[in-house]
N, C-alpha and C. Protein backbone atom coordinates (compact mmCIF):
# COMPACT_ATOMS: atom_id res chain seq x y z
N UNK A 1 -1.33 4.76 28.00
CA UNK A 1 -1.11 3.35 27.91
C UNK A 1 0.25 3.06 27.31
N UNK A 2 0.66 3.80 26.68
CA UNK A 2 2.11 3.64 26.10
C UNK A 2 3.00 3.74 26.68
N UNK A 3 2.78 4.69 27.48
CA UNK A 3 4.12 5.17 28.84
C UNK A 3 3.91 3.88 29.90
N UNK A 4 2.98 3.13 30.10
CA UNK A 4 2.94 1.79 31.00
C UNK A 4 3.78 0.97 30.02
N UNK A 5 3.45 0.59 28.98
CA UNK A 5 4.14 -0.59 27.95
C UNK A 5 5.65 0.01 28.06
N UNK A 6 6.24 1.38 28.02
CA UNK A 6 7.54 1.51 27.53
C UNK A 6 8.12 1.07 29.33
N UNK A 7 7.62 1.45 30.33
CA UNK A 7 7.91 1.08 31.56
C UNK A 7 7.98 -0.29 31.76
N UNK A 8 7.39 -1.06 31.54
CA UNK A 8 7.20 -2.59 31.53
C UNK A 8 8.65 -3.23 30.61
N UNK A 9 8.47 -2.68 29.52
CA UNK A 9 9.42 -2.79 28.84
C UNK A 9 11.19 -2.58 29.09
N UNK A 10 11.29 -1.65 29.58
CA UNK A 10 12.35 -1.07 30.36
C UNK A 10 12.71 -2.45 31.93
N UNK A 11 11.37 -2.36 32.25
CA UNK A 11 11.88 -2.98 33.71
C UNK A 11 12.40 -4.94 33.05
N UNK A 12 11.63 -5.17 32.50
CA UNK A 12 12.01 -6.38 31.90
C UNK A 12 13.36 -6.81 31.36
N UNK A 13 13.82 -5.68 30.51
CA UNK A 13 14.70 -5.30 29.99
C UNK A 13 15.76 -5.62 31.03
N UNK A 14 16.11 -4.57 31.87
CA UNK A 14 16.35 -4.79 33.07
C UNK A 14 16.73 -6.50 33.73
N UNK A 15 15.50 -6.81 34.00
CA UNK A 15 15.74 -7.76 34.83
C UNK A 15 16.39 -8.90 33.50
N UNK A 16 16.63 -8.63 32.85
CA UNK A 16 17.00 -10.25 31.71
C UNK A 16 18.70 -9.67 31.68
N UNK A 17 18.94 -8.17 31.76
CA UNK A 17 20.01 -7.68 31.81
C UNK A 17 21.21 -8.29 33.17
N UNK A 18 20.30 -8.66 34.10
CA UNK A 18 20.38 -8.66 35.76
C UNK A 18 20.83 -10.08 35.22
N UNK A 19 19.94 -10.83 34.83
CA UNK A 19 20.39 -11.98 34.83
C UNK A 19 21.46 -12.68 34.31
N UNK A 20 21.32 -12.02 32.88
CA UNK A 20 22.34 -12.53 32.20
C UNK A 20 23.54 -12.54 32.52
N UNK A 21 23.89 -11.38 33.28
CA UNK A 21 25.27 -10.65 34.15
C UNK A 21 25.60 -11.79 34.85
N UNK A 22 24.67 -12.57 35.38
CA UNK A 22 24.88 -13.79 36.99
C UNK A 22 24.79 -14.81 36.34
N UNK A 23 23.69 -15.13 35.14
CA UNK A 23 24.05 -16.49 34.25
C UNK A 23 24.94 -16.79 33.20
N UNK A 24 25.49 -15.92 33.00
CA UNK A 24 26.05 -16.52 31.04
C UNK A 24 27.42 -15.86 31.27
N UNK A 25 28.40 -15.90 32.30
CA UNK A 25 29.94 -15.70 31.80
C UNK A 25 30.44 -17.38 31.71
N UNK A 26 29.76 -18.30 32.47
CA UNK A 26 30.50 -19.61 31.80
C UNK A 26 29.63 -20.77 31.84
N UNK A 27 28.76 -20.73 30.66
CA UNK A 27 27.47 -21.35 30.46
C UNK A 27 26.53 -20.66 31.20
N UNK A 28 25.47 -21.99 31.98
CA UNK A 28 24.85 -21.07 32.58
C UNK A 28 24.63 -20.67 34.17
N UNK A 29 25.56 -21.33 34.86
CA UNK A 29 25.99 -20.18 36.48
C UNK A 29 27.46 -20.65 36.40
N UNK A 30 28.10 -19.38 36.66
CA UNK A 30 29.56 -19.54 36.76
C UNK A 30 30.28 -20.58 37.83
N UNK A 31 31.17 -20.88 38.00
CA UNK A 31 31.51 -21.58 39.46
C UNK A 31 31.80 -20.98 40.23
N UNK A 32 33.05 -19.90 39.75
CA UNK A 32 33.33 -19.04 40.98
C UNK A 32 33.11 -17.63 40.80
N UNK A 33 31.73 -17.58 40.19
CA UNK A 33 30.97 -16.70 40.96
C UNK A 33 30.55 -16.16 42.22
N UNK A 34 30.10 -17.65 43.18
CA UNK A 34 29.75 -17.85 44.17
C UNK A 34 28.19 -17.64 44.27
N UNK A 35 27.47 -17.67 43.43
CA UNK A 35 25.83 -17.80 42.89
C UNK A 35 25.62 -19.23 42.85
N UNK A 36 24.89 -20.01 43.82
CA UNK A 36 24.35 -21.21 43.42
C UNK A 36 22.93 -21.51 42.64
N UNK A 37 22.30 -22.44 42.48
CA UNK A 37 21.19 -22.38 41.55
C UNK A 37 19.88 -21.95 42.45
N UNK A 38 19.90 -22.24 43.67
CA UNK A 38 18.65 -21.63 44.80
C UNK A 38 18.99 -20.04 44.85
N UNK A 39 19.99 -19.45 44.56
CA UNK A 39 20.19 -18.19 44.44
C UNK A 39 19.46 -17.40 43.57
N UNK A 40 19.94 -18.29 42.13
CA UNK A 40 19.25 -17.45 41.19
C UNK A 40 17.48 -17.47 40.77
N UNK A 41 17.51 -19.07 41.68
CA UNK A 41 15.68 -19.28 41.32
C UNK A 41 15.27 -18.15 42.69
N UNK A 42 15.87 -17.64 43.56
CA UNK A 42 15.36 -16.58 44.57
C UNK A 42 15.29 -15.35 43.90
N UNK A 43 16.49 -15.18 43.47
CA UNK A 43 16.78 -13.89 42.19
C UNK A 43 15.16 -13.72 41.16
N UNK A 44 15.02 -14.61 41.16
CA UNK A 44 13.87 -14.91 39.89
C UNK A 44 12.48 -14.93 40.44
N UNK A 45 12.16 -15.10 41.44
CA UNK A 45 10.99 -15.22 42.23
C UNK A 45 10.92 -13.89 42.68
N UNK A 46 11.97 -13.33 42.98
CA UNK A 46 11.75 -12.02 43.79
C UNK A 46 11.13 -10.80 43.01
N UNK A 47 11.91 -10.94 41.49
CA UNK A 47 11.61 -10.30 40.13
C UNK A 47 10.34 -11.01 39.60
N UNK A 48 9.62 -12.00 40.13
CA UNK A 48 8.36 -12.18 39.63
C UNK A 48 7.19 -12.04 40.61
N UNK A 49 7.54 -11.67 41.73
CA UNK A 49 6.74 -10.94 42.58
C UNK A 49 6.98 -9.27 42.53
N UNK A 50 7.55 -8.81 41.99
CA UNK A 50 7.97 -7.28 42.13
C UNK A 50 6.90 -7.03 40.27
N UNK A 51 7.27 -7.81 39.48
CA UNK A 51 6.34 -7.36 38.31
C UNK A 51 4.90 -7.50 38.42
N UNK A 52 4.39 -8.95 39.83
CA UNK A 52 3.44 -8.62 39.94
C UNK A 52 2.79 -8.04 40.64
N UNK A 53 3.60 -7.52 41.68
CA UNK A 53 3.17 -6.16 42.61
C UNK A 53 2.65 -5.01 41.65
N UNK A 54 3.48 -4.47 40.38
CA UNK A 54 3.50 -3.67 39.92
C UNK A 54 2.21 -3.96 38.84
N UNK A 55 2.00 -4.71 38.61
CA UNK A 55 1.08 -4.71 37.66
C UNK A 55 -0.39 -4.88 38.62
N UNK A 56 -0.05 -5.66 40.39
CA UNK A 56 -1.20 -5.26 41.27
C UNK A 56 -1.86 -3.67 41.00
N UNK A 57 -0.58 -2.60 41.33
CA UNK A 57 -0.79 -1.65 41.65
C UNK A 57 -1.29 -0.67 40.33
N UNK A 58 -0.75 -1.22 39.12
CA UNK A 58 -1.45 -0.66 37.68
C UNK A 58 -2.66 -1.09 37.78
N UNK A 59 -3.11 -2.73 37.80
CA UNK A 59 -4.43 -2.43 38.55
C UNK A 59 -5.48 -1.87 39.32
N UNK A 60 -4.96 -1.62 40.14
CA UNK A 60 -5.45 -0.99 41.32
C UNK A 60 -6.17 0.77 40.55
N UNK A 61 -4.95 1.21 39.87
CA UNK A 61 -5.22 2.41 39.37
C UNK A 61 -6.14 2.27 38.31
N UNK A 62 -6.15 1.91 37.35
CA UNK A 62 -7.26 1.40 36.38
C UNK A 62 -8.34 1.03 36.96
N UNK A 63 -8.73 0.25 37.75
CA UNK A 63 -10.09 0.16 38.52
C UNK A 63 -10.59 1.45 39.35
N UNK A 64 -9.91 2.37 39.66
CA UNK A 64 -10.06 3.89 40.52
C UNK A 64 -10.58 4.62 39.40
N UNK A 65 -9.33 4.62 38.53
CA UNK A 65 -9.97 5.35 37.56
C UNK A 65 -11.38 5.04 36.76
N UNK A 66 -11.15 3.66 36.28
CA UNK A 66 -12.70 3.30 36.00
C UNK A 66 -13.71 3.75 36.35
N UNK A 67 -13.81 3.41 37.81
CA UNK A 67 -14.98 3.51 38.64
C UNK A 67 -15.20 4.94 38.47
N UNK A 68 -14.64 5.78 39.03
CA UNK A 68 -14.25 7.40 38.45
C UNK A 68 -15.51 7.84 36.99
N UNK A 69 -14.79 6.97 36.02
CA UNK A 69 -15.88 7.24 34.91
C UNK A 69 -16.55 6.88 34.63
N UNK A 70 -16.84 5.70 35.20
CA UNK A 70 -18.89 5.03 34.88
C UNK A 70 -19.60 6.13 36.08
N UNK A 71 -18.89 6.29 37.37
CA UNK A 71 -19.45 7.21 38.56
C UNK A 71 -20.12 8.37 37.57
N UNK A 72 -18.98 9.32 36.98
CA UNK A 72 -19.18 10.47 36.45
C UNK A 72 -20.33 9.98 35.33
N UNK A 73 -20.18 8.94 34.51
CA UNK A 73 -21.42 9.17 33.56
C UNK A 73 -22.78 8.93 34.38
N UNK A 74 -22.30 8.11 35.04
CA UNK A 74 -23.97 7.97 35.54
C UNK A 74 -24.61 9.05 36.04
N UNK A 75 -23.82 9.75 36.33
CA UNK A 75 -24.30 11.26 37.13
C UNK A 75 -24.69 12.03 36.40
N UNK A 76 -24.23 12.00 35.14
CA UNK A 76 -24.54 12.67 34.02
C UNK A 76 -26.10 12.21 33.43
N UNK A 77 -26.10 10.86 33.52
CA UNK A 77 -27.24 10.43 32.78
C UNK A 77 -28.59 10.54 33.81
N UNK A 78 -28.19 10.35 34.87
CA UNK A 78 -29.33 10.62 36.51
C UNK A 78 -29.56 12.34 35.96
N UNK A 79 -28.85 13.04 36.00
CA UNK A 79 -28.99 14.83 35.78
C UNK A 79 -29.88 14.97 34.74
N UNK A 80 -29.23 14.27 33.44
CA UNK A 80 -29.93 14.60 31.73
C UNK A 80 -31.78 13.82 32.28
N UNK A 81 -31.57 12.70 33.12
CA UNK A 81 -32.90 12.05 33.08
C UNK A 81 -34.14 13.38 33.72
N UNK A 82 -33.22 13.24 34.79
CA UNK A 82 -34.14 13.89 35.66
C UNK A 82 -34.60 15.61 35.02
N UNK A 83 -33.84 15.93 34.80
CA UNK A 83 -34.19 17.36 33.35
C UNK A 83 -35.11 17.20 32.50
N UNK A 84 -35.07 15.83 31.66
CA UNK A 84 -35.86 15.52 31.08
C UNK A 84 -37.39 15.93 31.65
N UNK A 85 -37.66 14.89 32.29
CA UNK A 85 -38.89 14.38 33.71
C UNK A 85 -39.14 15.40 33.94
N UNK A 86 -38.61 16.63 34.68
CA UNK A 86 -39.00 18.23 35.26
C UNK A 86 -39.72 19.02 34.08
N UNK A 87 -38.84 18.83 32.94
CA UNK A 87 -39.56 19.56 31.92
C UNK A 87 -40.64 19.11 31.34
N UNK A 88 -40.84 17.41 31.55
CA UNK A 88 -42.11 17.44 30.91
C UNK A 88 -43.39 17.43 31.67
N UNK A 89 -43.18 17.43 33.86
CA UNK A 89 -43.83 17.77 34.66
C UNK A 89 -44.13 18.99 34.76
N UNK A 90 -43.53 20.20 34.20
CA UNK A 90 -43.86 21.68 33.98
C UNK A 90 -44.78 21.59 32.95
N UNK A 91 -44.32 21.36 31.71
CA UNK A 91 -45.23 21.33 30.71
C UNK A 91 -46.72 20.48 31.29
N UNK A 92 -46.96 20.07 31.74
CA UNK A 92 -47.79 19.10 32.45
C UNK A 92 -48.64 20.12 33.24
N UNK A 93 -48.17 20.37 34.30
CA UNK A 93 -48.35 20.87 34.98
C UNK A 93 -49.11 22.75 34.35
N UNK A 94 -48.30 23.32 33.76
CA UNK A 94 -48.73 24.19 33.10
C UNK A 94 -50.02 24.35 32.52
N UNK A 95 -50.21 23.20 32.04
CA UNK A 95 -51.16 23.28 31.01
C UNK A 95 -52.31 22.89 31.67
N UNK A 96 -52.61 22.36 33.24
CA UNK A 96 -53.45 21.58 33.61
C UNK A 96 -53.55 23.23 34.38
N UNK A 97 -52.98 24.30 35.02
CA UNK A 97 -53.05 25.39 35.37
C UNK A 97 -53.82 25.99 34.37
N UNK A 98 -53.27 25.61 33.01
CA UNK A 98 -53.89 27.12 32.34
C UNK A 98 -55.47 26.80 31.92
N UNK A 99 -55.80 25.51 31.85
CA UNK A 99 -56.97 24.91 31.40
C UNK A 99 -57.78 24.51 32.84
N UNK A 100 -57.45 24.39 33.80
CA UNK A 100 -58.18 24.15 35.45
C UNK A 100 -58.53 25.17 35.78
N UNK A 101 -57.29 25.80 36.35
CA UNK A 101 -57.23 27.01 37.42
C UNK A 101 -57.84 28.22 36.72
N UNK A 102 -57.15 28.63 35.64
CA UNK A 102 -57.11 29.97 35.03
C UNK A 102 -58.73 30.77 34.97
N UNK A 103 -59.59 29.44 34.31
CA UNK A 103 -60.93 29.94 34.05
C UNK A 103 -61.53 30.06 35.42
N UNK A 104 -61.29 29.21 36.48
CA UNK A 104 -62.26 29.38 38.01
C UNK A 104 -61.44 30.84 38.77
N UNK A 105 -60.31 31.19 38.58
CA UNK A 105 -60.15 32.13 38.99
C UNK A 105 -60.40 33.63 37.99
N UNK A 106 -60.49 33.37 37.05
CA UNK A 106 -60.84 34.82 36.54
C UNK A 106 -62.57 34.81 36.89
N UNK A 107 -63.45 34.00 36.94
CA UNK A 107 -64.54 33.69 37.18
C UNK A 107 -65.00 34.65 38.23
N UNK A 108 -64.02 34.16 39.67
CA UNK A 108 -64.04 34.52 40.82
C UNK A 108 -63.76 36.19 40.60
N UNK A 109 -63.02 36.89 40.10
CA UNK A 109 -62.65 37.99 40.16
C UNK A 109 -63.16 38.97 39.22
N UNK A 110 -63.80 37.86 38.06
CA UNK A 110 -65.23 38.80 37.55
C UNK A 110 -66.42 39.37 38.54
N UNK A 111 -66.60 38.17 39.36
CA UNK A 111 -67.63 38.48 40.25
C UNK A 111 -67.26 38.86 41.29
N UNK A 112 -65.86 39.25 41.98
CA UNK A 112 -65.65 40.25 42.68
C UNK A 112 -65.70 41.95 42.06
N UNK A 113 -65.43 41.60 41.08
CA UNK A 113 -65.51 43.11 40.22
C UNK A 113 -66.63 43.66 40.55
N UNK A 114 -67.81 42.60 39.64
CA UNK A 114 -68.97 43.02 39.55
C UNK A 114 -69.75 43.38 41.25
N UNK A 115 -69.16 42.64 42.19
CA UNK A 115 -70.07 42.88 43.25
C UNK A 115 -69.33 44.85 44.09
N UNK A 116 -67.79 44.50 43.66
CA UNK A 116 -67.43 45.68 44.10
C UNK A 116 -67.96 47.30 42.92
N UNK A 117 -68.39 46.89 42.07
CA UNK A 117 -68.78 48.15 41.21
C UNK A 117 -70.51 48.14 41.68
N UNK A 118 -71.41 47.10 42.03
CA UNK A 118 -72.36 47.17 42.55
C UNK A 118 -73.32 47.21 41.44
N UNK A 119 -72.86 46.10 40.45
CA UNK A 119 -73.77 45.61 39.59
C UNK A 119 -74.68 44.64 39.85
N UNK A 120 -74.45 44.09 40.75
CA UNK A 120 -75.03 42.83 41.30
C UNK A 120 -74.56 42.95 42.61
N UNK A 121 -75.95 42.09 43.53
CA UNK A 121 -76.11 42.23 44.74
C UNK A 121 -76.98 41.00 45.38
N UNK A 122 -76.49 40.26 46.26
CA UNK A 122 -77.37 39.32 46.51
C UNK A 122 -77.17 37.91 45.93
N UNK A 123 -77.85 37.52 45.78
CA UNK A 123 -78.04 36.05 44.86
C UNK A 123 -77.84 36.04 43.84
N UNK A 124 -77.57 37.29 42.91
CA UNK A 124 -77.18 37.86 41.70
C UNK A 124 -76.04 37.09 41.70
N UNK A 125 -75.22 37.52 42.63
CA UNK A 125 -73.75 36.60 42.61
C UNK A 125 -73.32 35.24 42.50
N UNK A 126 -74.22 35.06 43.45
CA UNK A 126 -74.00 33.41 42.94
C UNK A 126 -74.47 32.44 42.01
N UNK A 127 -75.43 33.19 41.48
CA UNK A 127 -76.19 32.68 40.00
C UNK A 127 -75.27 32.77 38.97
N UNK A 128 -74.11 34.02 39.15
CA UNK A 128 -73.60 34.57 38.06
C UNK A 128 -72.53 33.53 38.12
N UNK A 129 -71.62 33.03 39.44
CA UNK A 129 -71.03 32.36 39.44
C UNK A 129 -70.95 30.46 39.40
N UNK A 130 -72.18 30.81 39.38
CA UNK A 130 -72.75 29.31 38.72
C UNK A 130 -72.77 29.24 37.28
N UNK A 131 -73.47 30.48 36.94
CA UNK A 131 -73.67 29.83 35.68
C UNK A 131 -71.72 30.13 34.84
N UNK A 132 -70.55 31.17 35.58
CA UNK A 132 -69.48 30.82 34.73
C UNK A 132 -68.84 29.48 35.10
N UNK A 133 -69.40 29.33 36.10
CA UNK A 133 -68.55 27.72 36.54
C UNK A 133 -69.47 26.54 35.68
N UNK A 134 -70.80 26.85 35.14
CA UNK A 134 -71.36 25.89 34.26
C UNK A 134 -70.36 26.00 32.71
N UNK A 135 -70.20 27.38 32.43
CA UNK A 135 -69.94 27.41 30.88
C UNK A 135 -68.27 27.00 30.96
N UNK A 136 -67.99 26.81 32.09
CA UNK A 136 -66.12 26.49 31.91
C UNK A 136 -66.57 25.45 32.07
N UNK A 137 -67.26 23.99 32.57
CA UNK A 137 -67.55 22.83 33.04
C UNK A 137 -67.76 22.55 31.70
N UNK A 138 -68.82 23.33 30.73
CA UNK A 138 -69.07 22.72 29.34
C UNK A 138 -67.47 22.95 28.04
N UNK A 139 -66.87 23.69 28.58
CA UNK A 139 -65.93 24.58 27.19
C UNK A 139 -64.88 23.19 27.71
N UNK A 140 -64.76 22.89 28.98
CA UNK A 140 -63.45 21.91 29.04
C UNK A 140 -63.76 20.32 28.35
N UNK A 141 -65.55 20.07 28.71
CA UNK A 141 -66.07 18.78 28.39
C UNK A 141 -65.96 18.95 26.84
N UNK A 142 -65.75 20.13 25.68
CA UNK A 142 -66.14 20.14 24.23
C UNK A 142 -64.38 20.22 24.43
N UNK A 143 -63.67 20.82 24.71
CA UNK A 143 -61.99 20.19 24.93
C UNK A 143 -62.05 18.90 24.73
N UNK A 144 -62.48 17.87 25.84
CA UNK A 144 -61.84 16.62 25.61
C UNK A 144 -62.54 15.91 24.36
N UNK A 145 -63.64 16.36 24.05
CA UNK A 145 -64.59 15.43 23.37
C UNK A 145 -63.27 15.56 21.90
N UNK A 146 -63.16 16.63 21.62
CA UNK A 146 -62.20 17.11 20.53
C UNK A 146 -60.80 17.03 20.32
């Protein structure tokens, strides 16, 4: 921002330099100069469209850049959100695995055990697997009660 102000500064500088050169050797427009007064109000218009070109175009850059960094934070804050959200849908998720799933499948693979070692046979099996699908139905209902 300083290097814009010392530029501004400079060009101003400048143009009052410009002027003074064409207004002030004998009062204020010489005679035989050959500068009339529509000259110098052209002189002056031209230098006040050129500072505000320039300060268009400092505009212009400041709004690029802007946009640039609300763009980048928001992207940042969409990323941090959504991280958030994932981690607490894992944790979520996890825990509804380890307390759902976990007990009906070891269940299942007790009583594949047991039918492949030939401890049970028959209706044995499915009694057995009733009654672990009863005692996980009761251990989750004394979970919530607690």
């Amino acid at each position: 921002m300083k290097h814009v102000t010392a530029l501004i500064t400079i060009f101003n500088t400048m143009c009052v330099i410009f002027i003074m050169y064409f207004a002030l050797p004998s009062g204020i427009i010489s005679q035989g100069s050959g500068i009339e007064y529509k000259d110098l109000v052209s002189i002056l218009l031209t230098l006040v469209t050129i500072i505000l070109a320039a300060l268009a175009i400092l505009l212009a850059v400041a709004a690029v850049w802007g946009y640039n960094t609300i763009k980048d934070a928001a992207e940042r804050a969409a990323i941090a959100a959504v991280q958030e959200r994932a981690d607490v849908a894992a944790r979520e998720t996890a825990h509804r695995v380890a307390t759902d799933i976990c007990p009906t499948i070891a269940a299942r693979e007790a009583q594949a055990a047991l039918i492949r070692s030939g401890a049970l046979e028959g209706d044995d099996t499915d009694d057995l697997y009733v009654a672990l699908s009863a005692s996980e139905q009761e251990s989750r209902l004394e979970e919530e009660v607690a």
